[in-house]
PDB file of N, CA and C in Angstrom:
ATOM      1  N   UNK A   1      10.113  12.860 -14.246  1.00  0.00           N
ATOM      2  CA  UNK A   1       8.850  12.235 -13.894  1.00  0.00           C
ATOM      3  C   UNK A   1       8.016  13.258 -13.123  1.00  0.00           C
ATOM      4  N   UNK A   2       6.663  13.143 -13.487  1.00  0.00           N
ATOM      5  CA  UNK A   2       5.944  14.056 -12.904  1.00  0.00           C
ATOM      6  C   UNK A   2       5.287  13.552 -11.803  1.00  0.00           C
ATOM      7  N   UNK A   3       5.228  13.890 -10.614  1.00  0.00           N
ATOM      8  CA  UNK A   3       4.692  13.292  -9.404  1.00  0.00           C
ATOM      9  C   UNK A   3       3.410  13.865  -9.056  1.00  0.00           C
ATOM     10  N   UNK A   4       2.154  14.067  -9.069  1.00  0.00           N
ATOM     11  CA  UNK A   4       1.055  14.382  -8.685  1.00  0.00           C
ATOM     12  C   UNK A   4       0.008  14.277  -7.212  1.00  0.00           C
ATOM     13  N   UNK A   5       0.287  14.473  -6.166  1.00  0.00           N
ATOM     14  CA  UNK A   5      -0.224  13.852  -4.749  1.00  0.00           C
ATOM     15  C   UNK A   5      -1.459  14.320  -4.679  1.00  0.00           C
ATOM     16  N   UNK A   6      -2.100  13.610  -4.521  1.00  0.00           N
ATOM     17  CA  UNK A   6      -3.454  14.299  -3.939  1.00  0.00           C
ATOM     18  C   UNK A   6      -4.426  13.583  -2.742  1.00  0.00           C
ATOM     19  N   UNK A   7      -4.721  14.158  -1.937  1.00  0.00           N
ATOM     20  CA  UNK A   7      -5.538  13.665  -0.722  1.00  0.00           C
ATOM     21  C   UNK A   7      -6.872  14.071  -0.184  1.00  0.00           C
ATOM     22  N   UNK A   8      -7.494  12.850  -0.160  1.00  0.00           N
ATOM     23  CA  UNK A   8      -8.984  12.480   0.400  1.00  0.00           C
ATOM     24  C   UNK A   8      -8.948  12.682   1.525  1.00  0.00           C
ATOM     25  N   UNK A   9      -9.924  13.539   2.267  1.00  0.00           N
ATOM     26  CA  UNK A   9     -10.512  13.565   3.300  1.00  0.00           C
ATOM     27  C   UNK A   9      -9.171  13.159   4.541  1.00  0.00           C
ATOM     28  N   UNK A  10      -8.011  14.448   3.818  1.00  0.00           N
ATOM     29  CA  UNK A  10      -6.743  13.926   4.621  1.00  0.00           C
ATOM     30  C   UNK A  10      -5.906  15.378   4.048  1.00  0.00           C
ATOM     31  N   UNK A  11      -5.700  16.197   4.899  1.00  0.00           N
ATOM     32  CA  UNK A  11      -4.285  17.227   4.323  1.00  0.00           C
ATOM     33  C   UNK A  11      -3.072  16.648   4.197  1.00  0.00           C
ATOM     34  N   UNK A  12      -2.786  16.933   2.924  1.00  0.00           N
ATOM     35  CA  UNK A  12      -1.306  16.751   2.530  1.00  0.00           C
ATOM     36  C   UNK A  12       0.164  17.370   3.057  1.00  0.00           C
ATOM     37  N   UNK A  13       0.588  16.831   4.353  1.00  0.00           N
ATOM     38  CA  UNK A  13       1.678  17.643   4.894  1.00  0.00           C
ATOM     39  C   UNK A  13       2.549  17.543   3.915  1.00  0.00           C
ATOM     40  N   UNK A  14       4.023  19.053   4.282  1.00  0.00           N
ATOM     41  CA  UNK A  14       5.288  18.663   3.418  1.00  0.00           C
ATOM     42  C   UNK A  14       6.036  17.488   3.878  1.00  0.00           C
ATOM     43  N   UNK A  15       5.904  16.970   5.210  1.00  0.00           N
ATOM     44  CA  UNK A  15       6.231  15.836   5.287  1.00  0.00           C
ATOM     45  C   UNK A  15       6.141  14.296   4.434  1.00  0.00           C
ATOM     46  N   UNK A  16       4.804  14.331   4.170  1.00  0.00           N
ATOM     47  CA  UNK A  16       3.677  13.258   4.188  1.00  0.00           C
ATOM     48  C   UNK A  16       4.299  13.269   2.546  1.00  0.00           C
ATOM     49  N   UNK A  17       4.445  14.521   1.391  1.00  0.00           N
ATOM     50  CA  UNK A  17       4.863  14.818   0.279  1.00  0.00           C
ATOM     51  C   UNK A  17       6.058  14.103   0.109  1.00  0.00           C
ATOM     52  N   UNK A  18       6.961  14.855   1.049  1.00  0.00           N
ATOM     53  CA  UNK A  18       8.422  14.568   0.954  1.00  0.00           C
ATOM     54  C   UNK A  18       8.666  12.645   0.670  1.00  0.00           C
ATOM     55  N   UNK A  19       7.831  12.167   1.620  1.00  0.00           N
ATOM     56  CA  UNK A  19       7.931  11.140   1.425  1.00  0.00           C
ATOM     57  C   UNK A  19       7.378  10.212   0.773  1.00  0.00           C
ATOM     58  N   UNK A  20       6.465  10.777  -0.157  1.00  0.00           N
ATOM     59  CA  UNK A  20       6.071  10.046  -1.185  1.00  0.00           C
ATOM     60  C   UNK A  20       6.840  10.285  -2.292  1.00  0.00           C
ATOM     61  N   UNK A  21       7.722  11.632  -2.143  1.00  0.00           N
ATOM     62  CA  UNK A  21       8.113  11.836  -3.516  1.00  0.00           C
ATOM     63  C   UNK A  21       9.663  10.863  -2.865  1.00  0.00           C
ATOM     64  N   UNK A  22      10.062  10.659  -2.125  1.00  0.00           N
ATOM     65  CA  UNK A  22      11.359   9.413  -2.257  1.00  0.00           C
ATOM     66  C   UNK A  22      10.549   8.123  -2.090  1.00  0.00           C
ATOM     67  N   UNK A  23       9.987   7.959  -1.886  1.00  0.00           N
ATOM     68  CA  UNK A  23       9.277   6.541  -2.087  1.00  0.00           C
ATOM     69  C   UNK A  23       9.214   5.984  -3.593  1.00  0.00           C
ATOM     70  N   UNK A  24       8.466   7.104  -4.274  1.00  0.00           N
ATOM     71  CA  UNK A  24       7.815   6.894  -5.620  1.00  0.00           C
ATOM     72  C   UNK A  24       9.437   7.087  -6.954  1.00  0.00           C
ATOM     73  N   UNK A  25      10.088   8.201  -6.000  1.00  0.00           N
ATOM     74  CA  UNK A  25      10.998   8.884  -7.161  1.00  0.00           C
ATOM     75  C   UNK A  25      12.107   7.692  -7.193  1.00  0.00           C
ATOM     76  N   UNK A  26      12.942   6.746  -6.296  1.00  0.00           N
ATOM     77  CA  UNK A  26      13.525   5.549  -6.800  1.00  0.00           C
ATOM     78  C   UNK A  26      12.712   4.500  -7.478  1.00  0.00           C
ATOM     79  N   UNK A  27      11.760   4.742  -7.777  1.00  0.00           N
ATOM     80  CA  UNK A  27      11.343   3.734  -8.794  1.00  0.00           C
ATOM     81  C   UNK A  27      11.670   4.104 -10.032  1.00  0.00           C
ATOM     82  N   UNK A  28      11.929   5.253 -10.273  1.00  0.00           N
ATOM     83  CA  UNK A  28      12.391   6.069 -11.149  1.00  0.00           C
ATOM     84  C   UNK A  28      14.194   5.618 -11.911  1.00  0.00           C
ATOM     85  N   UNK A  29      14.377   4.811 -11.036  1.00  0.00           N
ATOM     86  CA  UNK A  29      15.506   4.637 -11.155  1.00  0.00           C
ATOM     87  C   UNK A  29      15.650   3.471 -12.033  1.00  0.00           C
ATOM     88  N   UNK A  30      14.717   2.511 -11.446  1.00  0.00           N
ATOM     89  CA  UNK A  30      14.367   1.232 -12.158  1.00  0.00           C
ATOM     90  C   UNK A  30      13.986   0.996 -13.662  1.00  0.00           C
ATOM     91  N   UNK A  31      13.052   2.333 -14.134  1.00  0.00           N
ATOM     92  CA  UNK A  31      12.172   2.614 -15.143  1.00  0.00           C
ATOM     93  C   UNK A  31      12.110   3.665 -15.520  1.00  0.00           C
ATOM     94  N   UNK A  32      13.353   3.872 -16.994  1.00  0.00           N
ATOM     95  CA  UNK A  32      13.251   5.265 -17.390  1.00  0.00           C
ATOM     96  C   UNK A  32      12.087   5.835 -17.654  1.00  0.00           C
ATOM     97  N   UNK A  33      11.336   5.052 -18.311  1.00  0.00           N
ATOM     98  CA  UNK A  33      10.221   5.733 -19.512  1.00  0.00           C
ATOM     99  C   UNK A  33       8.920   6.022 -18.702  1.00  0.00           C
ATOM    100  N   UNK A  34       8.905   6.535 -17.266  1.00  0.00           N
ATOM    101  CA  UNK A  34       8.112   6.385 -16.313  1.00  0.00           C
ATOM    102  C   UNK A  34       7.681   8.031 -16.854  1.00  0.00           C
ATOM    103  N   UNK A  35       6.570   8.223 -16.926  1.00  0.00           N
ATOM    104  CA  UNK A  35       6.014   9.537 -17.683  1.00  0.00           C
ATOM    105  C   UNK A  35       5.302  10.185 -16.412  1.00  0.00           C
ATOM    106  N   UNK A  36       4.080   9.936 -15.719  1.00  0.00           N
ATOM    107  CA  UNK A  36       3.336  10.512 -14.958  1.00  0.00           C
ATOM    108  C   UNK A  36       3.071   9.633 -13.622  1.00  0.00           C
ATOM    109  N   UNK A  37       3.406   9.884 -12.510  1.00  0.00           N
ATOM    110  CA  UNK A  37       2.359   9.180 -11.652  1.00  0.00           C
ATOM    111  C   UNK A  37       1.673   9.964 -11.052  1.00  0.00           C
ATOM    112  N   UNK A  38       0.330   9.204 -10.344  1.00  0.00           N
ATOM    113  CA  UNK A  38      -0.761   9.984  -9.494  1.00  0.00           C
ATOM    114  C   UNK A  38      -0.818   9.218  -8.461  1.00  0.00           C
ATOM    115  N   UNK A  39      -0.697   9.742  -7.085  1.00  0.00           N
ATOM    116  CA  UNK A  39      -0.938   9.286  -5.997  1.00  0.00           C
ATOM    117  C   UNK A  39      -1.740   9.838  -5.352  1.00  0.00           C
ATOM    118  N   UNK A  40      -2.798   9.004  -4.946  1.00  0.00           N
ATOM    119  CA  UNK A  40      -4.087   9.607  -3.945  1.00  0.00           C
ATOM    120  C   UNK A  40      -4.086   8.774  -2.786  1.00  0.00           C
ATOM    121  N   UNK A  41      -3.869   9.505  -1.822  1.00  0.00           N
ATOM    122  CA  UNK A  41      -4.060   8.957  -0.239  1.00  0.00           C
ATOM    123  C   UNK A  41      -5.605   9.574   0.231  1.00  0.00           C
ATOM    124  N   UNK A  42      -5.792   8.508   1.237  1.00  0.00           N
ATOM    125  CA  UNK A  42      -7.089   8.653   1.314  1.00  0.00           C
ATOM    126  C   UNK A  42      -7.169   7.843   2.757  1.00  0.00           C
ATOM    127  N   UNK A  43      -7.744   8.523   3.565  1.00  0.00           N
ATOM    128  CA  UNK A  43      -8.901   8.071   5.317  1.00  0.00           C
ATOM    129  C   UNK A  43      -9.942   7.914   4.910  1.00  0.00           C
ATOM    130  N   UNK A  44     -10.362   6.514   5.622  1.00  0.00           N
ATOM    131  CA  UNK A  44     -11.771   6.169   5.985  1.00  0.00           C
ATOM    132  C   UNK A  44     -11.638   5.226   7.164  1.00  0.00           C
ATOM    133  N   UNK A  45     -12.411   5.947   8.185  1.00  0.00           N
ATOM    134  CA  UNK A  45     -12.800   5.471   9.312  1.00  0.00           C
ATOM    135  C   UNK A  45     -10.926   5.030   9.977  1.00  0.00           C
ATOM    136  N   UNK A  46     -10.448   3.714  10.206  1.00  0.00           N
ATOM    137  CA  UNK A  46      -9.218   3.509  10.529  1.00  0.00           C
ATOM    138  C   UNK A  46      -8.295   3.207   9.392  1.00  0.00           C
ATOM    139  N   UNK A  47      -8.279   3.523   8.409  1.00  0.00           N
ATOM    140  CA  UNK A  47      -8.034   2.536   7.024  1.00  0.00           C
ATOM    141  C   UNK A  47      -7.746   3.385   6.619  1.00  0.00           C
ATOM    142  N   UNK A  48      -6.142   3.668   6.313  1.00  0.00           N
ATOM    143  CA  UNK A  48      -5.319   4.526   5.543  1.00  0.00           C
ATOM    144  C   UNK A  48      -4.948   3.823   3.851  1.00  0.00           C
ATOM    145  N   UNK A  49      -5.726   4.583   2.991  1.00  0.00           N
ATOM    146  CA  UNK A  49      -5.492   3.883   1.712  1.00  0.00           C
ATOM    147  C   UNK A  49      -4.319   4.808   0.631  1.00  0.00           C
ATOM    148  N   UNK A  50      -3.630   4.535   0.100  1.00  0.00           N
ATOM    149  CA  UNK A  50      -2.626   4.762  -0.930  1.00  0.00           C
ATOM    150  C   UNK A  50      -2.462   3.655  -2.013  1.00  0.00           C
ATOM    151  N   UNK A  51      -3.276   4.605  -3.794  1.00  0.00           N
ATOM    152  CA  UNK A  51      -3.423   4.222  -4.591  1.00  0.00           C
ATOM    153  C   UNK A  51      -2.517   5.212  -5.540  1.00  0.00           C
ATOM    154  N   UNK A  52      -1.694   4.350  -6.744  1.00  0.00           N
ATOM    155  CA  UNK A  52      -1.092   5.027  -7.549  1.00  0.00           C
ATOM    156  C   UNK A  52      -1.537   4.477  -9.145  1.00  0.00           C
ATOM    157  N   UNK A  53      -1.675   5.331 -10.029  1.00  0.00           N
ATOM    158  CA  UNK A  53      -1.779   5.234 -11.274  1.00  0.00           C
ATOM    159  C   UNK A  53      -0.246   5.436 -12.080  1.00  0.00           C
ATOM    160  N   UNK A  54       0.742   4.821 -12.661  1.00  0.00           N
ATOM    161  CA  UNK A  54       1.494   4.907 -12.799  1.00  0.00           C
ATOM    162  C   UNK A  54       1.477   5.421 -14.726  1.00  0.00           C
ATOM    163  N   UNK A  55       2.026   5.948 -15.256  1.00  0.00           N
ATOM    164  CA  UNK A  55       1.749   6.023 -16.941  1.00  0.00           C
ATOM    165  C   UNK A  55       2.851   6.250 -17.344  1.00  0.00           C
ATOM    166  N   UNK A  56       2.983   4.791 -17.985  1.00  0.00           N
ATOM    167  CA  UNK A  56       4.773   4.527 -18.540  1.00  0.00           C
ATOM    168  C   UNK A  56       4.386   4.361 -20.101  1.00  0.00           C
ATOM    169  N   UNK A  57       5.477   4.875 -20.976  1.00  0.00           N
ATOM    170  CA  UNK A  57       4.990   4.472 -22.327  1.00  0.00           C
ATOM    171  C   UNK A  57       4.701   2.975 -22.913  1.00  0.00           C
ATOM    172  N   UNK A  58       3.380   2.987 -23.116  1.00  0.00           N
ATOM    173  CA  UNK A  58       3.074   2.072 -24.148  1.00  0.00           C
ATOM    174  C   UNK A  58       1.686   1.315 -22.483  1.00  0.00           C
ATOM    175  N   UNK A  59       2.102   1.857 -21.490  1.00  0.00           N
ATOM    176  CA  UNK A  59       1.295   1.179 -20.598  1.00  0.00           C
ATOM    177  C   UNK A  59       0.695   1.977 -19.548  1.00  0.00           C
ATOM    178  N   UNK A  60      -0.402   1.462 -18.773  1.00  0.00           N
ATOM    179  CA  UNK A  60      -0.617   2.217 -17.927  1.00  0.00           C
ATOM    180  C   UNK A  60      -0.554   1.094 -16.168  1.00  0.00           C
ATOM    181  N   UNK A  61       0.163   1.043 -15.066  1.00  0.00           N
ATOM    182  CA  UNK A  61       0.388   0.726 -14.013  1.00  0.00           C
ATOM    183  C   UNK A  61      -1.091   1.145 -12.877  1.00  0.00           C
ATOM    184  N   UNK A  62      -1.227   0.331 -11.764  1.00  0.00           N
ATOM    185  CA  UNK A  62      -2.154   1.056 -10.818  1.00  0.00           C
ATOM    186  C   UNK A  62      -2.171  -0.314 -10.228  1.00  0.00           C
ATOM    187  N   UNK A  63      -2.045   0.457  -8.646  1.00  0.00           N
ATOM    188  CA  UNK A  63      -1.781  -0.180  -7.812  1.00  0.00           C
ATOM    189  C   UNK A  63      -2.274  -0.080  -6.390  1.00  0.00           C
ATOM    190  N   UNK A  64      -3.209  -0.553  -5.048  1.00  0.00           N
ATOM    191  CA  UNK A  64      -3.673   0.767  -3.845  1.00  0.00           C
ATOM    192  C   UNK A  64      -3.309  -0.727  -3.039  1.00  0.00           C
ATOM    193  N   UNK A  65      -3.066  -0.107  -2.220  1.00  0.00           N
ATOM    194  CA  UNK A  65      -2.807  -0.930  -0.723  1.00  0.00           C
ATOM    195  C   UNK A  65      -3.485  -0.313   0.609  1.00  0.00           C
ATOM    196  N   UNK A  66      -3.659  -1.113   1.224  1.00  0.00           N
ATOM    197  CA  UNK A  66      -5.007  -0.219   2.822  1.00  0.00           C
ATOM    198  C   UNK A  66      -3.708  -0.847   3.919  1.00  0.00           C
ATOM    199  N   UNK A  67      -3.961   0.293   5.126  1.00  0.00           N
ATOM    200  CA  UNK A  67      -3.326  -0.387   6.281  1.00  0.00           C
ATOM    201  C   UNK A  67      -3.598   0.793   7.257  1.00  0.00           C
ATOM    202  N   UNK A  68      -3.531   0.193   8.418  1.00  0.00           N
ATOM    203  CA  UNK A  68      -3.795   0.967   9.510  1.00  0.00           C
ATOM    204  C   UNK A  68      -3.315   2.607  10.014  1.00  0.00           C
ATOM    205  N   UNK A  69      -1.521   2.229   8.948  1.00  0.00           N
ATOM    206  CA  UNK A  69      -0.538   3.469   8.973  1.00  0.00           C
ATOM    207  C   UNK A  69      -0.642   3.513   7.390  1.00  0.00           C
ATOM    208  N   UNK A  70      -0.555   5.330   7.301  1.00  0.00           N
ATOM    209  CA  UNK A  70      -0.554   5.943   6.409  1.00  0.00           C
ATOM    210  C   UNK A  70       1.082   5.195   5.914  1.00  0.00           C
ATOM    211  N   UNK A  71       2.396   5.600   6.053  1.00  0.00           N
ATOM    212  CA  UNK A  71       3.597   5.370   5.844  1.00  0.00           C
ATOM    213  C   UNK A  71       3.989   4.031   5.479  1.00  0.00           C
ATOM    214  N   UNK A  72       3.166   2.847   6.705  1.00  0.00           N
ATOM    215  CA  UNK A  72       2.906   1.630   6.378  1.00  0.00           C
ATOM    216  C   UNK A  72       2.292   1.251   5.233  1.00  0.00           C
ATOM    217  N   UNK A  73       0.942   1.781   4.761  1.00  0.00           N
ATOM    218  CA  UNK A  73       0.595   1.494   3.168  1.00  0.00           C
ATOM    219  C   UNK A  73       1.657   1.802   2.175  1.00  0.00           C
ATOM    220  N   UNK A  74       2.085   3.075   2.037  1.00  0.00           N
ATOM    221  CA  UNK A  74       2.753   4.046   1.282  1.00  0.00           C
ATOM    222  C   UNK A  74       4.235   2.804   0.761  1.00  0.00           C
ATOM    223  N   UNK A  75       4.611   2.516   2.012  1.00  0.00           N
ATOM    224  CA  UNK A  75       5.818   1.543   1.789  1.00  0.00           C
ATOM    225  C   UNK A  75       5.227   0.237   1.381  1.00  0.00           C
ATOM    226  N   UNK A  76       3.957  -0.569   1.560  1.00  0.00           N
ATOM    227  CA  UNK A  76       3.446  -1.418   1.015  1.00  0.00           C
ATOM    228  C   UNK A  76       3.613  -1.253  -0.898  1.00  0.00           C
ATOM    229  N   UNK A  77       2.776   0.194  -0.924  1.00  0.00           N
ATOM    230  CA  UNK A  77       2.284   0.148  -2.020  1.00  0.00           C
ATOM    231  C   UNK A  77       3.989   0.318  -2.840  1.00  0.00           C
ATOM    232  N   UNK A  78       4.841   0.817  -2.387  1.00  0.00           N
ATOM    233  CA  UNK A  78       6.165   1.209  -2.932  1.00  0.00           C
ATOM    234  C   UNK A  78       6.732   0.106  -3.575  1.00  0.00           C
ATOM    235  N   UNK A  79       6.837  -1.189  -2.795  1.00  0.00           N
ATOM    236  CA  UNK A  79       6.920  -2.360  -3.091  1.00  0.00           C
ATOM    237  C   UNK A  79       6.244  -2.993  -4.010  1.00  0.00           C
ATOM    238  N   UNK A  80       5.003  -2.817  -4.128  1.00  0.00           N
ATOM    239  CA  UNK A  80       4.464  -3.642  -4.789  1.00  0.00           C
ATOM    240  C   UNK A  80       4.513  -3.143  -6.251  1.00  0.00           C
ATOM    241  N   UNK A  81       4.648  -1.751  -5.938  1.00  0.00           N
ATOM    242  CA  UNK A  81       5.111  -1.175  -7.325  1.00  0.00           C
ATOM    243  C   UNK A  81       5.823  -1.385  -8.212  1.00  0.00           C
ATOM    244  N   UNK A  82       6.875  -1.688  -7.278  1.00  0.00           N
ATOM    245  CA  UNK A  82       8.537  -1.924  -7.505  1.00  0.00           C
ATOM    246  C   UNK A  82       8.111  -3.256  -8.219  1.00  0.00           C
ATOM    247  N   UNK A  83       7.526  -4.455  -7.751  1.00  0.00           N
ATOM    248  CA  UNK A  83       7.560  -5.839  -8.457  1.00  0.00           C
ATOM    249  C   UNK A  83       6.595  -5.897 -10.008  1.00  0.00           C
ATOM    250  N   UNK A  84       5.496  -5.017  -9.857  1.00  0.00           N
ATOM    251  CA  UNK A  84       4.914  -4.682 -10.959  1.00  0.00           C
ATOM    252  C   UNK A  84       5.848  -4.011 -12.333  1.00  0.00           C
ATOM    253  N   UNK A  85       6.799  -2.826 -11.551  1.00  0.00           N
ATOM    254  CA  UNK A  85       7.766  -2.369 -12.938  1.00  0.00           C
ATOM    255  C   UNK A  85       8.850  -3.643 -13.373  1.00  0.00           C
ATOM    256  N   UNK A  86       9.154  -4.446 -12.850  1.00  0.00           N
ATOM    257  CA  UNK A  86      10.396  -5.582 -13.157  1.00  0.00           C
ATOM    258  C   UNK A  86       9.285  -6.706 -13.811  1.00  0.00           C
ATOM    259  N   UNK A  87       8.164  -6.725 -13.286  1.00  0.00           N
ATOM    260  CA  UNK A  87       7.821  -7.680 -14.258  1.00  0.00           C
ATOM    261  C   UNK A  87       7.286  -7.158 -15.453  1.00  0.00           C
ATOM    262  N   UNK A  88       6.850  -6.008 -15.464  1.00  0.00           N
ATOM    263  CA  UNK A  88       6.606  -5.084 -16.751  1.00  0.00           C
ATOM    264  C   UNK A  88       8.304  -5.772 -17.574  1.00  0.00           C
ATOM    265  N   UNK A  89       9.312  -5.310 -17.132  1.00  0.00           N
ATOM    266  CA  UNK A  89      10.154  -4.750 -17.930  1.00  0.00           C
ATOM    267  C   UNK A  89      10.716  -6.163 -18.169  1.00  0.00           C
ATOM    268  N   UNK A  90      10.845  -7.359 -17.497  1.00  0.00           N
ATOM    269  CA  UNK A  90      11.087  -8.717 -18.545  1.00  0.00           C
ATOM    270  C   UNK A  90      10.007  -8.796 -19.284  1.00  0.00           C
ATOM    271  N   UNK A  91       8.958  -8.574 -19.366  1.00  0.00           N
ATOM    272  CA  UNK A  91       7.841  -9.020 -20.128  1.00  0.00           C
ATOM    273  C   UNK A  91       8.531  -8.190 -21.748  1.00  0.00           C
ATOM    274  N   UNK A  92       9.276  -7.053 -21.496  1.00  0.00           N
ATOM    275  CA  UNK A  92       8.878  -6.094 -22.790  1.00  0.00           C
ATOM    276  C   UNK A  92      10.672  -6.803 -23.198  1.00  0.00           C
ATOM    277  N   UNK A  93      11.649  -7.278 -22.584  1.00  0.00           N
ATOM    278  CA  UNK A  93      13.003  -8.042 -22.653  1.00  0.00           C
ATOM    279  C   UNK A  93      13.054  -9.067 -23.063  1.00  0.00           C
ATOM    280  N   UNK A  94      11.988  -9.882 -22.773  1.00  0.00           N
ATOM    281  CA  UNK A  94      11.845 -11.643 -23.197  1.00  0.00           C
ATOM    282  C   UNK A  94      11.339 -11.617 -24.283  1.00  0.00           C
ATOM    283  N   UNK A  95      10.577 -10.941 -25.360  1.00  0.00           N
ATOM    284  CA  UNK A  95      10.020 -11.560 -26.540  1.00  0.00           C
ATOM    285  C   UNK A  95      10.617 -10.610 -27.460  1.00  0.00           C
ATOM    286  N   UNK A  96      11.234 -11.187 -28.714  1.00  0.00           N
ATOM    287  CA  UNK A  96      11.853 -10.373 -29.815  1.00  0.00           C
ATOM    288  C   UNK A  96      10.631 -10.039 -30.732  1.00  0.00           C
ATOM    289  N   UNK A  97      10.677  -8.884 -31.404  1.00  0.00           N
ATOM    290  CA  UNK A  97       9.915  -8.538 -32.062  1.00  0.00           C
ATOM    291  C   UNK A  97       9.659  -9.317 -33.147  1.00  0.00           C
ATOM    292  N   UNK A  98       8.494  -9.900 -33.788  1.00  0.00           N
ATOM    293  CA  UNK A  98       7.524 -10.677 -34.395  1.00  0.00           C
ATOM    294  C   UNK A  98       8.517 -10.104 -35.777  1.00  0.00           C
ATOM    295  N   UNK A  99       8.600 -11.369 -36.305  1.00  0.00           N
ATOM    296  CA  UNK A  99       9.069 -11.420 -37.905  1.00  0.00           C
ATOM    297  C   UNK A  99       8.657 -12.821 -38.553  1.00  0.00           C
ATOM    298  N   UNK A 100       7.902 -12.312 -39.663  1.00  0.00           N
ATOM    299  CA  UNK A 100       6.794 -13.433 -40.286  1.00  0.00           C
ATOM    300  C   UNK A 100       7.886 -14.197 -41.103  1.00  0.00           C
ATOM    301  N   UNK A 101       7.975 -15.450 -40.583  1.00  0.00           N
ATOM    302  CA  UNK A 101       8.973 -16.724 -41.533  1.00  0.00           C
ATOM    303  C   UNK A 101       8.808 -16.826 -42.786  1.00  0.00           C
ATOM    304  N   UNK A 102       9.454 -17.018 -43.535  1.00  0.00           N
ATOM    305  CA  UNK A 102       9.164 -17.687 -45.349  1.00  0.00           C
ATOM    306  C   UNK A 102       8.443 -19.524 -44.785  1.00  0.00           C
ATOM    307  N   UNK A 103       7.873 -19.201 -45.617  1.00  0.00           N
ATOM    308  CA  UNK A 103       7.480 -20.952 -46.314  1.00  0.00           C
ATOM    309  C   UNK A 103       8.789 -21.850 -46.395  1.00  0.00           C
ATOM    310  N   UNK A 104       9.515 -22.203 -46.402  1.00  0.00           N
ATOM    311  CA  UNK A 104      10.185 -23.168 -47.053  1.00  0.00           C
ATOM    312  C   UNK A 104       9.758 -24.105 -48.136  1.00  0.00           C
ATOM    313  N   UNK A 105      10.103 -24.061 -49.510  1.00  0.00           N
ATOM    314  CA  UNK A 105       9.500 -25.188 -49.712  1.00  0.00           C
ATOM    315  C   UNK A 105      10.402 -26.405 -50.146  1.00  0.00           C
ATOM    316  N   UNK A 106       9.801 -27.581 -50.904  1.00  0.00           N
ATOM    317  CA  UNK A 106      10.547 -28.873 -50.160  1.00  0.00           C
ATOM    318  C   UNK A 106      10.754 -29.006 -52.019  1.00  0.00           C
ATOM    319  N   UNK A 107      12.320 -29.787 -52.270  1.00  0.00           N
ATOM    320  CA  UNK A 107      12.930 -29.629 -53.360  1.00  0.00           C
ATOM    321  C   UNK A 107      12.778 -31.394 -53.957  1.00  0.00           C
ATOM    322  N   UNK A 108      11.903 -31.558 -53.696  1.00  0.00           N
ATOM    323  CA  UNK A 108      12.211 -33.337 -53.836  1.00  0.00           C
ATOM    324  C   UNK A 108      11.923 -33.461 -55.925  1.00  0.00           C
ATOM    325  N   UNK A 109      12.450 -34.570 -56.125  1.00  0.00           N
ATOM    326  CA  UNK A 109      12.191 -35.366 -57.767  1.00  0.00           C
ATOM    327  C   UNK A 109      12.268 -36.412 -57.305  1.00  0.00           C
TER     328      UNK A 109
END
């Protein structure tokens, strides 16, 4: 999985990295077919925002959460992630692939 960080009007410590990339990278665990994510953190005024674009095959994920703490969003948004890929993945588990029925027809004399 390719992890992408990028930050608004905010330097990206190796800290601040480190921990997005274990935040983001056990989701990884959940969802093989997880292709790209993009994470942009972002300050304004007191309002620490962390938004992710997630790009799994056949779909695309996105998700931002605001909170006072940078780490506090980050783990918001981690979560909410997390419930977005499980309901992705019964959605694609629960329905069998479409196969068009015969007619039956009716044998009466």
């Amino acid at each position: 999985m390719i992890i992408n960080i990028t930050g608004r009007n905010l330097d990206v410590t190796p800290a601040i990295r480190d921990y997005v990339q274990n935040k983001i990278g056990r989701l990884n665990k959940l969802f093989d077919s997880v292709v790209e994510a993009q994470i942009v953190l972002s300050v304004e005024r007191l309002q620490h925002t962390a938004e992710v674009t997630l790009h799994v095959t056949g779909k695309t994920l996105h998700c931002s959460e605001t909170e006072e703490s940078l780490y506090a969003s980050i783990d918001l948004l981690a979560d909410k992630l997390e419930r977005q890929i499980i309901k992705y993945k019964t959605k694609n588990q629960g329905h069998p692939p479409h196969v068009a029925h015969k007619r039956l027809e009716s044998t009466s004399t």
